[in-house]
C-alpha atoms as a PDB file:
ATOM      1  CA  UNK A   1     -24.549  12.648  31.891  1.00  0.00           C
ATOM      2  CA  UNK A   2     -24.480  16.863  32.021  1.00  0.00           C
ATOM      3  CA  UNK A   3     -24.759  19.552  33.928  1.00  0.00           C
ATOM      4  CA  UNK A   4     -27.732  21.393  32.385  1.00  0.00           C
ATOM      5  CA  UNK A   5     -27.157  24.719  31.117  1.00  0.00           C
ATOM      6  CA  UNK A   6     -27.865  27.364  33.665  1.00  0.00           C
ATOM      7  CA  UNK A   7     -26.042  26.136  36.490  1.00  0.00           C
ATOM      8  CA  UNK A   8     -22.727  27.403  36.727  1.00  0.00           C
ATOM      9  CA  UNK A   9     -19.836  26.687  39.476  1.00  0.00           C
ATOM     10  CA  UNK A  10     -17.393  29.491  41.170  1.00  0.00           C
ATOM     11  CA  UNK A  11     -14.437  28.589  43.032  1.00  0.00           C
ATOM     12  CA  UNK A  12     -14.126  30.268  46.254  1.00  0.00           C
ATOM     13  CA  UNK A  13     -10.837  28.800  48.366  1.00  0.00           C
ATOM     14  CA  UNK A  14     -10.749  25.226  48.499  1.00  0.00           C
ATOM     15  CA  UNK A  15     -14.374  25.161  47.808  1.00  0.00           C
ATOM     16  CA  UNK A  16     -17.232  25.480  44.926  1.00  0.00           C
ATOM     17  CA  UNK A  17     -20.226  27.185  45.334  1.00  0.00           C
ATOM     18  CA  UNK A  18     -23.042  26.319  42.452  1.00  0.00           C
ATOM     19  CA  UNK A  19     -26.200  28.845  41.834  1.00  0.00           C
ATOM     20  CA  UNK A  20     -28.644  28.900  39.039  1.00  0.00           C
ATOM     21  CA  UNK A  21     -28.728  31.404  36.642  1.00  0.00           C
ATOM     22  CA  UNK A  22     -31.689  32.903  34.118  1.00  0.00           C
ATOM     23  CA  UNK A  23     -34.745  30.889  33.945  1.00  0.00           C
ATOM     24  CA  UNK A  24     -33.288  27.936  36.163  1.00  0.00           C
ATOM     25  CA  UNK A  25     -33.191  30.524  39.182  1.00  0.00           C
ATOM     26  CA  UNK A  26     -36.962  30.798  39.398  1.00  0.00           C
ATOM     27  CA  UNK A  27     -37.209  27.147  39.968  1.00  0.00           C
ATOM     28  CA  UNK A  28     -33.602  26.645  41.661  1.00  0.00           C
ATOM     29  CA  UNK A  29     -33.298  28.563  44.859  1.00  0.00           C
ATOM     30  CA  UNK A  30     -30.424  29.432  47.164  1.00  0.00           C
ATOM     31  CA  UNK A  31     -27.026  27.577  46.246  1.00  0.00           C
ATOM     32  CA  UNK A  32     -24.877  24.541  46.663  1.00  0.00           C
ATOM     33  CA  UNK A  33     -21.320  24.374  48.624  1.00  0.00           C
ATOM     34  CA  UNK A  34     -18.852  22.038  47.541  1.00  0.00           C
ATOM     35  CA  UNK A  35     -16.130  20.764  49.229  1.00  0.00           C
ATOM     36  CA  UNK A  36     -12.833  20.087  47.633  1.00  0.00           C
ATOM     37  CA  UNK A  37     -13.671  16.751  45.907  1.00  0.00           C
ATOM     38  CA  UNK A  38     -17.197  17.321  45.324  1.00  0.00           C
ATOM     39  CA  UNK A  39     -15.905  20.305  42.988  1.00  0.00           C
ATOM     40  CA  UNK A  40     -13.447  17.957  41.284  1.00  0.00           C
ATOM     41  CA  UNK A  41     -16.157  15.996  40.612  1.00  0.00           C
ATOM     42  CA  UNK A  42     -18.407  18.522  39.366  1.00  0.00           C
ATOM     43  CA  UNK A  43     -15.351  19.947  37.362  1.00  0.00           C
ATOM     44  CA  UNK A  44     -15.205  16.211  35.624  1.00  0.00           C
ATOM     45  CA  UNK A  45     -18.911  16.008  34.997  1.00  0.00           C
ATOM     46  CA  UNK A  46     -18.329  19.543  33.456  1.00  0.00           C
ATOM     47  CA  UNK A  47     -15.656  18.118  30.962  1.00  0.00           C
ATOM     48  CA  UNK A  48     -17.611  15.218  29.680  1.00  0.00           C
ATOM     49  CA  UNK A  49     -16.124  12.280  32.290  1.00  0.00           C
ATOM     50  CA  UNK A  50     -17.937   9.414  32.963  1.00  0.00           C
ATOM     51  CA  UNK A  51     -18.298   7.391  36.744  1.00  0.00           C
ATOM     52  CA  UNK A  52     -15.031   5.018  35.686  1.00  0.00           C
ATOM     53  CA  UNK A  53     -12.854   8.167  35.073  1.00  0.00           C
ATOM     54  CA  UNK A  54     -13.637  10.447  37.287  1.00  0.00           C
ATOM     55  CA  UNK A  55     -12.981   8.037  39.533  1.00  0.00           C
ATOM     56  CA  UNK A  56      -9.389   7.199  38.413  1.00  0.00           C
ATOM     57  CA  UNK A  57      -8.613  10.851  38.623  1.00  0.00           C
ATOM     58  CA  UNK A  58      -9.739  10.837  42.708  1.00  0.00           C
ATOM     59  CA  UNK A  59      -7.689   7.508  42.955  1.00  0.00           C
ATOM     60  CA  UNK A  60      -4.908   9.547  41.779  1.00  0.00           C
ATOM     61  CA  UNK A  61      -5.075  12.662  42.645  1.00  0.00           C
ATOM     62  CA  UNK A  62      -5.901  11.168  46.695  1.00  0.00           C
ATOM     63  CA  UNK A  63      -4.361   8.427  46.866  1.00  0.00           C
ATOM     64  CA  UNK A  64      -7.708   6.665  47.692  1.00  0.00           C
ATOM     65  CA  UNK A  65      -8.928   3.198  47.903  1.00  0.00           C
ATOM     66  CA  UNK A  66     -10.768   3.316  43.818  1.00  0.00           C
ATOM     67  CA  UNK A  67     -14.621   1.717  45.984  1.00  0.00           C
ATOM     68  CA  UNK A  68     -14.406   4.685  48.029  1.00  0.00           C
ATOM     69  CA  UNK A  69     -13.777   6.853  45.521  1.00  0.00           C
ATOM     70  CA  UNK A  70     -16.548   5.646  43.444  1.00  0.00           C
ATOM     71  CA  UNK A  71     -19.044   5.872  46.460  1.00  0.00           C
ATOM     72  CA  UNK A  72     -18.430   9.165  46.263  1.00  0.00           C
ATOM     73  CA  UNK A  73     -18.627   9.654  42.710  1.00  0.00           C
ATOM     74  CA  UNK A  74     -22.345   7.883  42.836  1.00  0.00           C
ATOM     75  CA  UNK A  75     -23.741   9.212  45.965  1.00  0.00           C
ATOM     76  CA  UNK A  76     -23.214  12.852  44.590  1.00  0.00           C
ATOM     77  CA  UNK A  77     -24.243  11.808  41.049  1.00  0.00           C
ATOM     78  CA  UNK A  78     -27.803  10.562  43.043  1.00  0.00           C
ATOM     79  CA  UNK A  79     -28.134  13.838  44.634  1.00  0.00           C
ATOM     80  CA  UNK A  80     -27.313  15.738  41.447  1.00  0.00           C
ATOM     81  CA  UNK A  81     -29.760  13.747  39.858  1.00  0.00           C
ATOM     82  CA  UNK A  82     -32.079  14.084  42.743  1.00  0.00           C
ATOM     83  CA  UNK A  83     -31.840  18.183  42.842  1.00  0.00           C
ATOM     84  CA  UNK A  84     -32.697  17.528  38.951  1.00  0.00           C
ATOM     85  CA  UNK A  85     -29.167  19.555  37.704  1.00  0.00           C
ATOM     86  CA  UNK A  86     -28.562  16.456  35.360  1.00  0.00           C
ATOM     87  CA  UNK A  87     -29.212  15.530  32.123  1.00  0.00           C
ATOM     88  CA  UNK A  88     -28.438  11.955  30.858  1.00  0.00           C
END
């Protein structure tokens, strides 16, 4: 799983705001806010992580039950995957 080239992440407070850039902003319109954890995920995707350690590093880093964690993980994965910004 990536983040296709051409989307690119800014941090602005606690939060992450994604646009498309080049070619991918013809198709891609407007932009995506993340909050806190849905940028730590995105960072994790960024770095190469896959589903079981990205969701170690929100157990950790929250202090969170690891199945809520992970619903997180997936249900943003599935809209990723659904706004077609992921490659497998």
């Amino acid at each position: 799983m990536k983040i296709k080239d051409g989307f690119i992440k800014h941090n602005i407070g606690d939060k992450g705001v994604v646009v498309a850039t080049g070619e991918l902003s013809i198709h891609f319109h407007g932009m995506i806010e993340l909050n806190q954890t849905g940028s730590d995920i995105w960072d994790e995707i960024a770095k190469g992580s896959d589903v079981p350690q990205i969701v170690e590093m929100l157990t950790q880093k929250y202090e969170i039950d690891p199945a809520f964690a992970e619903a997180d993980v997936l249900k943003l994965i599935g809209q990723m995957k659904d706004a077609e910004i992921l490659e497998d």
